[in-house]
C-alpha atoms as a PDB file:
ATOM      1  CA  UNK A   1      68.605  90.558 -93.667  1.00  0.00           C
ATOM      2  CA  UNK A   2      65.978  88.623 -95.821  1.00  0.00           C
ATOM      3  CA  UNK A   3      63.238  90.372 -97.048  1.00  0.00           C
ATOM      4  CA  UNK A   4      59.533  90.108 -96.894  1.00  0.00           C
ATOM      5  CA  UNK A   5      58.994  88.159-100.413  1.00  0.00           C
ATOM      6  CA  UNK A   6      62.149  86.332 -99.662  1.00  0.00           C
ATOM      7  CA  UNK A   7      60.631  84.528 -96.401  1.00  0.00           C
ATOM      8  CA  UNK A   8      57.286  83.880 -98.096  1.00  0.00           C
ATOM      9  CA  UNK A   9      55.129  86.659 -96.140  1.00  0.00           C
ATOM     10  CA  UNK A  10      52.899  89.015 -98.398  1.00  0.00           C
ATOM     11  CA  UNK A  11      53.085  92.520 -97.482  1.00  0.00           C
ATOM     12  CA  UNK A  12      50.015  91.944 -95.525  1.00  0.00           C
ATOM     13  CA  UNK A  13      51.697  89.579 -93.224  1.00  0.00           C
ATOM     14  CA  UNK A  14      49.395  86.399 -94.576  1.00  0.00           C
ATOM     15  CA  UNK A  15      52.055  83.578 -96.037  1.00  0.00           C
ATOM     16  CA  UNK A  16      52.801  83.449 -99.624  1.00  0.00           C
ATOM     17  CA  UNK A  17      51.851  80.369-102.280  1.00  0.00           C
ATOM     18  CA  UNK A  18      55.795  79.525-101.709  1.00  0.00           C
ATOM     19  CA  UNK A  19      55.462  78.473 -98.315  1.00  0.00           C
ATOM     20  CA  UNK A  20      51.883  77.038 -98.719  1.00  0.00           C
ATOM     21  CA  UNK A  21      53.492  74.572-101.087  1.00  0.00           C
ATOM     22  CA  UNK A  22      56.442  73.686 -98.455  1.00  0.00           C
ATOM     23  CA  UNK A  23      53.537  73.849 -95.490  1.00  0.00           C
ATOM     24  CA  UNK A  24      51.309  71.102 -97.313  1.00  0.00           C
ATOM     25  CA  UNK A  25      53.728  69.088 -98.454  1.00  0.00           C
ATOM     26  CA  UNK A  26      55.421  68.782 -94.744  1.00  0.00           C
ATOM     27  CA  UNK A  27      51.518  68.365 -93.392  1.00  0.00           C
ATOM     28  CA  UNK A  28      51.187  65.769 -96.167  1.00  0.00           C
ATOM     29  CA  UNK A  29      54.282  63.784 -94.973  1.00  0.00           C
ATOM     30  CA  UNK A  30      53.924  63.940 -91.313  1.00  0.00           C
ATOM     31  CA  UNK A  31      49.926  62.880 -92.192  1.00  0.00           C
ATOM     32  CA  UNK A  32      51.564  60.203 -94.323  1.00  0.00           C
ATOM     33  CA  UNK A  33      54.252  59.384 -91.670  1.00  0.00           C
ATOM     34  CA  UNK A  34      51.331  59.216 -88.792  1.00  0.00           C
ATOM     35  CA  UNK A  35      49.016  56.713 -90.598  1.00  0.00           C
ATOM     36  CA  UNK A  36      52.217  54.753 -91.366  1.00  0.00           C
ATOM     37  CA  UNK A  37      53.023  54.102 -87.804  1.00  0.00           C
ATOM     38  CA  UNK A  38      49.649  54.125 -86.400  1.00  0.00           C
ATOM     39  CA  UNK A  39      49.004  51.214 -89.193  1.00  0.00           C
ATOM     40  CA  UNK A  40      51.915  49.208 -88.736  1.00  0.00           C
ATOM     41  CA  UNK A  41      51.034  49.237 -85.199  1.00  0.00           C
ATOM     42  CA  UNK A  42      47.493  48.122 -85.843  1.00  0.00           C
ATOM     43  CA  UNK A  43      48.780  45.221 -88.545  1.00  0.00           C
ATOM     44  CA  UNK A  44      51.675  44.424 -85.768  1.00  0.00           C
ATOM     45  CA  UNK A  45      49.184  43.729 -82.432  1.00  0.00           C
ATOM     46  CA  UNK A  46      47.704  40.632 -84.113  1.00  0.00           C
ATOM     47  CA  UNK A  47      50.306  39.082 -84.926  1.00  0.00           C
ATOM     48  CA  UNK A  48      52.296  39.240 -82.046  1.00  0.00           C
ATOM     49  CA  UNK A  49      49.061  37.612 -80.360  1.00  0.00           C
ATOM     50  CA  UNK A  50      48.924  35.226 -82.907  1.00  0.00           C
ATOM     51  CA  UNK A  51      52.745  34.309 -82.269  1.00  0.00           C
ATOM     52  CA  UNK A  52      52.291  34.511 -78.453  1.00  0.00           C
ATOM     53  CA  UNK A  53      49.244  32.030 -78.752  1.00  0.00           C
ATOM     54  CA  UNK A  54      51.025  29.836 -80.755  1.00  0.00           C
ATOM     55  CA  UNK A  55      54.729  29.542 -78.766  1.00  0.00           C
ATOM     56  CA  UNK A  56      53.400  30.369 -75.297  1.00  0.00           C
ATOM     57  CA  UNK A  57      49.718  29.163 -74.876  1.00  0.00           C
ATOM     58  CA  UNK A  58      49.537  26.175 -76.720  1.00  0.00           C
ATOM     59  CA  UNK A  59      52.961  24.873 -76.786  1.00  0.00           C
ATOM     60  CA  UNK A  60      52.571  21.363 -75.036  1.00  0.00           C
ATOM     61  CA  UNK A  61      50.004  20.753 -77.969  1.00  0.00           C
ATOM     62  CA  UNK A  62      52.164  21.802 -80.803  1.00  0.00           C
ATOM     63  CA  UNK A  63      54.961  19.897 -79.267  1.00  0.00           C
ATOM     64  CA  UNK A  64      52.929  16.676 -79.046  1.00  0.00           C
ATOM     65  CA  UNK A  65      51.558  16.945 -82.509  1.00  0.00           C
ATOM     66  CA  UNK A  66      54.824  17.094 -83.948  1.00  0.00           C
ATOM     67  CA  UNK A  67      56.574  14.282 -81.775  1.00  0.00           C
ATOM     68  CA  UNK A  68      53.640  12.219 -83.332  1.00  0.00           C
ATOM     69  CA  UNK A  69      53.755  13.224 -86.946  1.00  0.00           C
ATOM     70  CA  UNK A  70      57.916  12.546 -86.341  1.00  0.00           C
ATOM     71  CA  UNK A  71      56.601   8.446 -85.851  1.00  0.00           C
ATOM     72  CA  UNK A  72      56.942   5.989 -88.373  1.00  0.00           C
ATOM     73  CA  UNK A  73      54.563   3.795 -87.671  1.00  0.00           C
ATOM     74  CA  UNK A  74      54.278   0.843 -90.968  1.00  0.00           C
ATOM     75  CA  UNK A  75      52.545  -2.220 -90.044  1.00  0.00           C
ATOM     76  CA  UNK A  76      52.436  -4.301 -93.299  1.00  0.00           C
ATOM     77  CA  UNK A  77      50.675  -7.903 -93.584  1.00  0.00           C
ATOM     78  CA  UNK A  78      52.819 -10.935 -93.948  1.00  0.00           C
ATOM     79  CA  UNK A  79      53.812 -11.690 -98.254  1.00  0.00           C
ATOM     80  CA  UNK A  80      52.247 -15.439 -97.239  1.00  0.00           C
ATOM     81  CA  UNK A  81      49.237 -13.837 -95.904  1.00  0.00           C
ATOM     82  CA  UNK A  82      47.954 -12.410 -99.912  1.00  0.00           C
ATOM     83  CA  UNK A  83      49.249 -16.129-101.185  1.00  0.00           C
ATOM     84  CA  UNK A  84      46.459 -18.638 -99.801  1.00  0.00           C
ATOM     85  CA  UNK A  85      43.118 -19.457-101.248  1.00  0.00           C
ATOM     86  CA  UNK A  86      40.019 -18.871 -98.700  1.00  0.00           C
END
């Protein structure tokens, strides 16, 4: 059986600066480990809207854009054309 000292309880029954140490620094990480997901959650919702705007809402538009940008479209005047006095 463990003793009093050895669990981290003072004789008066209040916990010891051993397990204050072990109790802040799992508070610390599960703090740490909180904020972490609540922010990556925060940071994630935008862009997901931002992708779902762009591939769902306003696909036709994208799609047209890039069909035109795909065209070649070179109209040069004739080599005579630069030749001939006015």
């Amino acid at each position: 059986m463990r003793r009093r000292y050895e669990q981290g309880i003072k004789w008066s029954g209040t916990p010891s600066n051993a397990t204050r140490g072990t109790h802040s620094k799992r508070s610390i990480f599960r703090r740490t480990l909180f904020l972490m997901v609540v922010c990556g959650v925060l940071m994630f919702i935008p862009l997901g809207w931002k992708l779902w705007d762009i591939a769902i809402v306003h696909q036709e538009e994208y799609q047209k854009a890039a069909a035109q940008q795909q065209k070649l479209d070179l109209s040069y005047p004739p080599a005579g054309q630069h030749l001939r006095p006015e």
